[in-house]
Protein backbone atom coordinates (compact mmCIF):
# COMPACT_ATOMS: atom_id res chain seq x y z
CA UNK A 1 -11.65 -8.36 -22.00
CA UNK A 2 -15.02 -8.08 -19.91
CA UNK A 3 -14.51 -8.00 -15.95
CA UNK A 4 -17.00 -7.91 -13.41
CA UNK A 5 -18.85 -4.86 -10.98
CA UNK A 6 -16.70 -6.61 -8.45
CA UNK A 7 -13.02 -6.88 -10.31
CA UNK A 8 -13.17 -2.74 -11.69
CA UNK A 9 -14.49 -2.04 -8.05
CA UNK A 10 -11.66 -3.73 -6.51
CA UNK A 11 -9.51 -2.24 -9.33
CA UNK A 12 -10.71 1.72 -8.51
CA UNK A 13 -9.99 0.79 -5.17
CA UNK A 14 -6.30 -0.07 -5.92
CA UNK A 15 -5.37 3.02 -7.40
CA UNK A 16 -6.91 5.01 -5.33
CA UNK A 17 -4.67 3.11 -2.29
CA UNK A 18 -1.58 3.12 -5.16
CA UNK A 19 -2.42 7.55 -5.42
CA UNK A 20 -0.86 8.34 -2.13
CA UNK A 21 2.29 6.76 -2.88
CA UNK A 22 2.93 8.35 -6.30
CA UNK A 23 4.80 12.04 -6.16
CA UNK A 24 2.06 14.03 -8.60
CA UNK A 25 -0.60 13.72 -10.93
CA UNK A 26 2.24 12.86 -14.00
CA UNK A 27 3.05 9.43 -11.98
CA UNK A 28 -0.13 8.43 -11.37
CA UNK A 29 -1.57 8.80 -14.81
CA UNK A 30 1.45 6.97 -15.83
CA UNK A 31 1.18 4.35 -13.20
CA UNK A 32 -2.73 3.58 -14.10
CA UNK A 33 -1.41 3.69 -17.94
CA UNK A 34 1.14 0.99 -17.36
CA UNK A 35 -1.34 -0.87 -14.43
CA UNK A 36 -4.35 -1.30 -16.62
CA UNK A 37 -2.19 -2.64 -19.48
CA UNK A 38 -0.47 -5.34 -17.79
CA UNK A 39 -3.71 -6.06 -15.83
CA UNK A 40 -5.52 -6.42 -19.28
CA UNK A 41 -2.52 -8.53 -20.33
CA UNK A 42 -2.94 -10.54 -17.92
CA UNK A 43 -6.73 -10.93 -17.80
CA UNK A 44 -6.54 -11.52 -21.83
CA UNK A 45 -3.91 -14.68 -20.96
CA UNK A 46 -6.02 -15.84 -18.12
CA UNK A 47 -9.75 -15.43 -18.82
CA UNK A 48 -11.93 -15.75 -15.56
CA UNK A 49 -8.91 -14.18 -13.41
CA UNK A 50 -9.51 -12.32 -10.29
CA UNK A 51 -8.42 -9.15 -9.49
CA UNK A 52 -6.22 -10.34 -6.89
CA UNK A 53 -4.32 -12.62 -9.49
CA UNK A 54 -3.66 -9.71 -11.85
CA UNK A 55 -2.72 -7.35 -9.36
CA UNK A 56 0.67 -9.80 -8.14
CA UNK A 57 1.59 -9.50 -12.05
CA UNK A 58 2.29 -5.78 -11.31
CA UNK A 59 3.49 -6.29 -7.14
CA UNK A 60 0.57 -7.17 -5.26
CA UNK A 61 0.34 -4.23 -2.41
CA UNK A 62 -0.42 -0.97 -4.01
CA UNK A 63 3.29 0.19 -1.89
CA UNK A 64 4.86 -2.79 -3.90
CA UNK A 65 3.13 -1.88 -7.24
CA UNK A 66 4.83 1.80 -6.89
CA UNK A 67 8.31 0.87 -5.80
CA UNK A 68 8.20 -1.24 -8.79
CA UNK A 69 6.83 0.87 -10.99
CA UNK A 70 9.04 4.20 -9.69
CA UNK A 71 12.43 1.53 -9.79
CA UNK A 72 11.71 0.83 -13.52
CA UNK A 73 11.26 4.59 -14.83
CA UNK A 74 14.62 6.83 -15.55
CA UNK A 75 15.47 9.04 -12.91
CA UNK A 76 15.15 12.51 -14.28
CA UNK A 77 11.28 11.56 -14.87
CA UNK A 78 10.72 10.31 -11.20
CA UNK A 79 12.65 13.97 -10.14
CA UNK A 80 10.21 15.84 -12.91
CA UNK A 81 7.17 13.86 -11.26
CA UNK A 82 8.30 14.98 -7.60
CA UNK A 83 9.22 18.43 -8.79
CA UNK A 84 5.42 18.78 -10.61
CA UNK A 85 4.14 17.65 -7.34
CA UNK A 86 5.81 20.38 -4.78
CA UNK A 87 4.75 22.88 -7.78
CA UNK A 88 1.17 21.87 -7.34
CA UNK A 89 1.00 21.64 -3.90
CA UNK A 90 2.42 25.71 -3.91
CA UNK A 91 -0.49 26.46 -5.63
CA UNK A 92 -2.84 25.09 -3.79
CA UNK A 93 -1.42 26.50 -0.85
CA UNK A 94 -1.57 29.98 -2.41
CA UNK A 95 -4.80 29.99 -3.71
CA UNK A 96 -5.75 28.70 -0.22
CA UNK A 97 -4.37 31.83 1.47
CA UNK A 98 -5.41 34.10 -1.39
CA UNK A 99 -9.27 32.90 -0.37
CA UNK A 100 -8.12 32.99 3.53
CA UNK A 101 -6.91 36.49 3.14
CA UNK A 102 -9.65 38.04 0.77
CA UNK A 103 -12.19 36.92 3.36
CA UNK A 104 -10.64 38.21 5.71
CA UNK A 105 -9.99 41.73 4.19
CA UNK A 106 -13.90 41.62 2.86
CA UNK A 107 -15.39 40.86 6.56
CA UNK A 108 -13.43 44.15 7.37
CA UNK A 109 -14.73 46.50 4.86
């Protein structure tokens, strides 16, 4: 399949806009996994397709292309998915305050 500057541009663009809807980094490699192989599908059915057309094969609207996606995947991984994501976002949090606080303790001394 060859595509265009213009169709992987508008495709980085969608799953960048598709990113803030998935819970975690677990979904959205999965997501762009199962997106770029029905897009290729697609594209290898319909030679010359935009990215538009290939896009409504997998819902259209990145928000669309989620629900979808989410709706189709067993429950316990969508809870693992969310649960990797709150685990993350603890981190980060913590390492944020760690750096907060060891500034501030360092301007002190």
């Amino acid at each position: 399949m060859t595509t265009t500057r213009a169709f992987e541009h508008e495709q980085k663009c969608f799953f960048q806009a598709c990113a803030g809807y998935l819970p975690g980094r677990g979904a959205r490699k999965a997501f762009e996994a199962y997106a770029r192989a029905a897009i290729e599908d697609y594209c290898g059915n319909c030679p010359g397709c935009t990215f538009a057309q290939s896009a409504e094969q997998i819902g259209g609207k990145p928000y669309e292309a989620v629900q979808d996606f989410l709706e189709s995947q067993p429950p316990e991984i969508v809870t693992a998915w969310q649960a990797q994501a709150v685990r993350r976002k603890k981190c980060v949090f913590a390492a944020m305050a760690a750096g907060v606080c060891s500034g501030f303790v360092t301007a002190f001394l």
